[in-house]
N, C-alpha and C. Protein backbone atom coordinates (compact mmCIF):
# COMPACT_ATOMS: atom_id res chain seq x y z
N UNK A 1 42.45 -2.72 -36.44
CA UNK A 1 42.33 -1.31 -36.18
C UNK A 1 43.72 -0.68 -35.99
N UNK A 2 44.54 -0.84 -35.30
CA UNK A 2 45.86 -0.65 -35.18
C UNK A 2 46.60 -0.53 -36.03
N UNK A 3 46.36 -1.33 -37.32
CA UNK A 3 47.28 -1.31 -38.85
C UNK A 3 46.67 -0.31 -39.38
N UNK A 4 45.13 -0.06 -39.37
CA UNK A 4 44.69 1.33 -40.18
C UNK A 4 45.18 2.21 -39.63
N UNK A 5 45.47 2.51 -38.32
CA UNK A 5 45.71 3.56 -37.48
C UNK A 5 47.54 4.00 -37.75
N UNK A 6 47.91 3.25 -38.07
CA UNK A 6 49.64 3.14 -38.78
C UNK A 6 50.32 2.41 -37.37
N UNK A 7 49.83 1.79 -36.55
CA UNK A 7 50.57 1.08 -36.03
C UNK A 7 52.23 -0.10 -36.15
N UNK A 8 53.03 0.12 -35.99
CA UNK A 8 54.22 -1.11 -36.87
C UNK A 8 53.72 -2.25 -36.61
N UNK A 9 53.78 -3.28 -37.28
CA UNK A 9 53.99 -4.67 -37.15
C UNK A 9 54.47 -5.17 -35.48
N UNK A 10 55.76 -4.09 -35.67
CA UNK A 10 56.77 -4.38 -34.82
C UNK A 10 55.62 -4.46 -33.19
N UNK A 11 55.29 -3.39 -32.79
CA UNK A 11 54.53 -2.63 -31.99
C UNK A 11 53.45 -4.04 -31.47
N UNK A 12 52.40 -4.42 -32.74
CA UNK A 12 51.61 -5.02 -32.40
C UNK A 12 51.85 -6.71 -32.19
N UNK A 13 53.22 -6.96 -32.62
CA UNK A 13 53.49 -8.34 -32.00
C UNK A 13 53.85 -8.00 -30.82
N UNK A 14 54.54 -7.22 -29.99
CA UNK A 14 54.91 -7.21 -28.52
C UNK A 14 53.66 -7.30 -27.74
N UNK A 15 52.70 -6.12 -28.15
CA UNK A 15 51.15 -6.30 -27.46
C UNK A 15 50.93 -7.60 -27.57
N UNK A 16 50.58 -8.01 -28.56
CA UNK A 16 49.40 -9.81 -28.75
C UNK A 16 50.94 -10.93 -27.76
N UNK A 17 52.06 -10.71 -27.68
CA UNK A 17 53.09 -11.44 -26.72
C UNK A 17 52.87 -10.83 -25.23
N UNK A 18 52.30 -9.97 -25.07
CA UNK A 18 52.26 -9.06 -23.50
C UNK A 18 53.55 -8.25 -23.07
N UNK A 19 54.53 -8.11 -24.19
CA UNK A 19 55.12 -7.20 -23.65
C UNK A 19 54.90 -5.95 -24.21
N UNK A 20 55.78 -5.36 -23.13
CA UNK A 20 55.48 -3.79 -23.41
C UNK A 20 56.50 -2.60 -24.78
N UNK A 21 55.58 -3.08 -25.34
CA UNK A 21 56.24 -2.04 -27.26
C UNK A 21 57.29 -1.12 -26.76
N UNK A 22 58.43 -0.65 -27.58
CA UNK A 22 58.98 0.48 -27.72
C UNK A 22 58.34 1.31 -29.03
N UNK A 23 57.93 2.51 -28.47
CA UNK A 23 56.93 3.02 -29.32
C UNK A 23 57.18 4.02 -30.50
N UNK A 24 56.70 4.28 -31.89
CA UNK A 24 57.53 5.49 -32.28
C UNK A 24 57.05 6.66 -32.65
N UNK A 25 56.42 6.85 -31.15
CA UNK A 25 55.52 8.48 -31.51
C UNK A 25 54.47 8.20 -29.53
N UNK A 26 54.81 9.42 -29.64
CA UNK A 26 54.36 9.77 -28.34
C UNK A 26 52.54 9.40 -28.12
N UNK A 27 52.02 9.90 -29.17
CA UNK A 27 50.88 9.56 -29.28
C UNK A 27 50.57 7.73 -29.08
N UNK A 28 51.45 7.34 -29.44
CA UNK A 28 50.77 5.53 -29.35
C UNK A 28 51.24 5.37 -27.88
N UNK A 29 52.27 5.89 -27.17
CA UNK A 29 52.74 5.63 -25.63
C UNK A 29 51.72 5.93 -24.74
N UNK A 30 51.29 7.27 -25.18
CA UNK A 30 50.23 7.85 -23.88
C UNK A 30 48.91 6.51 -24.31
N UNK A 31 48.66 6.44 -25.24
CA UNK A 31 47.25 5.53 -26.04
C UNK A 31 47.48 3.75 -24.92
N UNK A 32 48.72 3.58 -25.11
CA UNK A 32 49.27 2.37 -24.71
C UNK A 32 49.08 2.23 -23.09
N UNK A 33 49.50 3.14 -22.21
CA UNK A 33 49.36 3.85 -21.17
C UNK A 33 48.20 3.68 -20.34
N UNK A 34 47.37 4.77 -20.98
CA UNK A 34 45.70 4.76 -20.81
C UNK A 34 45.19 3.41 -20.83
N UNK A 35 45.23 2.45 -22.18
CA UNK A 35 44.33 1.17 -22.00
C UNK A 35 45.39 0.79 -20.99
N UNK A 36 46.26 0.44 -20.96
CA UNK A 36 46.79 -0.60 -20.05
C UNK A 36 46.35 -0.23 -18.49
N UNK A 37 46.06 0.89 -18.15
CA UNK A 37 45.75 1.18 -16.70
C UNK A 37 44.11 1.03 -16.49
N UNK A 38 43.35 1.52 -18.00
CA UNK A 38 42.11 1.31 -17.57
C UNK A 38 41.80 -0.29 -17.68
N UNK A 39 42.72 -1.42 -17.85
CA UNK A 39 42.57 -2.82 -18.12
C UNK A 39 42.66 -3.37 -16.98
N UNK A 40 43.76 -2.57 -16.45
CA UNK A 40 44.30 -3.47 -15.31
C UNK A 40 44.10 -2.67 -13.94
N UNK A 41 44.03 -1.33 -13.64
CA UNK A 41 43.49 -0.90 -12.71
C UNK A 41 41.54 -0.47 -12.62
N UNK A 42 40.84 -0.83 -13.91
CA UNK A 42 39.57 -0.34 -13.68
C UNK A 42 39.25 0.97 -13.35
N UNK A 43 40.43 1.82 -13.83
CA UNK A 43 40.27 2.91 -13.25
C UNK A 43 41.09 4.50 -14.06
N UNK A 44 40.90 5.28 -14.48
CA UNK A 44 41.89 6.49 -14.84
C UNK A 44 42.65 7.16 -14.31
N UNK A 45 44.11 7.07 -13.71
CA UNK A 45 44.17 8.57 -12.81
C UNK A 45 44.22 9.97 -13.37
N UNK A 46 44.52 10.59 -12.59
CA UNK A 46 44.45 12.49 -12.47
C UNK A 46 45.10 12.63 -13.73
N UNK A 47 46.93 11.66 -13.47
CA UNK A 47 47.76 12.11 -14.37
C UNK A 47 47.60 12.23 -15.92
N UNK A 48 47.22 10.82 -16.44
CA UNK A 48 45.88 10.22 -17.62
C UNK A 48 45.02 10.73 -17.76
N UNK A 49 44.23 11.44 -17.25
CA UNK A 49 43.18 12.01 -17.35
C UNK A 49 44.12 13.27 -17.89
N UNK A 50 44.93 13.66 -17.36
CA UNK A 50 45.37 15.51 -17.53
C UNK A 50 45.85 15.54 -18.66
N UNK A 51 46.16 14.23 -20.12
CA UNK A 51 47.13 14.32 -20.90
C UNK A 51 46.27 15.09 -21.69
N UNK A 52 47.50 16.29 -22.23
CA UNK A 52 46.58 17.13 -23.25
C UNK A 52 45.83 16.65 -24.71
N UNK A 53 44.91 17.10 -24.87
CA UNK A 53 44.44 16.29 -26.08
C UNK A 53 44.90 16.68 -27.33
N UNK A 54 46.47 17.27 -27.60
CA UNK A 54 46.69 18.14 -28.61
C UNK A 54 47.71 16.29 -28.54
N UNK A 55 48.31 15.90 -27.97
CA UNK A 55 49.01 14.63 -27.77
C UNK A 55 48.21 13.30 -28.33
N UNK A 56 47.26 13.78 -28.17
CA UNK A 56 46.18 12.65 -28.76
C UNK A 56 45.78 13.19 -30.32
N UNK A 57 46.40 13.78 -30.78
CA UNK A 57 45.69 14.59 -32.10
C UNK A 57 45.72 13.30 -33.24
N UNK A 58 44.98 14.30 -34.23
CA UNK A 58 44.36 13.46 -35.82
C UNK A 58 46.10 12.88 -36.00
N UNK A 59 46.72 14.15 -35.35
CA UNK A 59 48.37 14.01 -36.32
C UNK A 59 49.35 12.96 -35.74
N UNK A 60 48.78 12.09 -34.23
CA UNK A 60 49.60 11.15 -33.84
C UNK A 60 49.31 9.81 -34.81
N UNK A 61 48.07 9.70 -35.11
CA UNK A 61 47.28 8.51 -35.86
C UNK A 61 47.05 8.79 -37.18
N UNK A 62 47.75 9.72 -38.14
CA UNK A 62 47.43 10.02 -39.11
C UNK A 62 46.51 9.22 -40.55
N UNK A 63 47.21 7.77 -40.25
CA UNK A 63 46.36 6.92 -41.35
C UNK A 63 45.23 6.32 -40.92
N UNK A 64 44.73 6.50 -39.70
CA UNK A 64 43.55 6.09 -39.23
C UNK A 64 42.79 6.98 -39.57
N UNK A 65 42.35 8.29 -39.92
CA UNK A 65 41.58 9.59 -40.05
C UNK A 65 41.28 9.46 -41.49
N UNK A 66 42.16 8.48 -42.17
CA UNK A 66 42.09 8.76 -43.86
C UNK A 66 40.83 7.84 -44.15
């Protein structure tokens, strides 16, 4: 899912190693963000919750929509 979505190579070997990606687009940071807190805290905060959804757009993930 991540390669349709245009994820790098680069990106998704640091995830499957556990470290934490340098990312290249704001949209995969906040995305990265979110799961990692709802994984490991069970939980969303305020801040996560407040991210605008224009940050989350078709246009951060562009080859995933195609």
């Amino acid at each position: 899912m991540a390669r349709k979505a245009g994820v790098s190579e680069t990106t998704i070997s640091a995830i499957k190693s556990g470290a934490k990606p340098e990312f290249e687009n704001q949209g995969e940071a906040i995305t990265y963000a979110i799961a990692q807190e709802i994984d490991q805290a069970h939980e969303l905060s305020d801040s996560n919750i407040k991210v605008p959804a224009s940050a989350l757009a078709s246009e951060t993930f562009p080859n995933y929509w195609a």
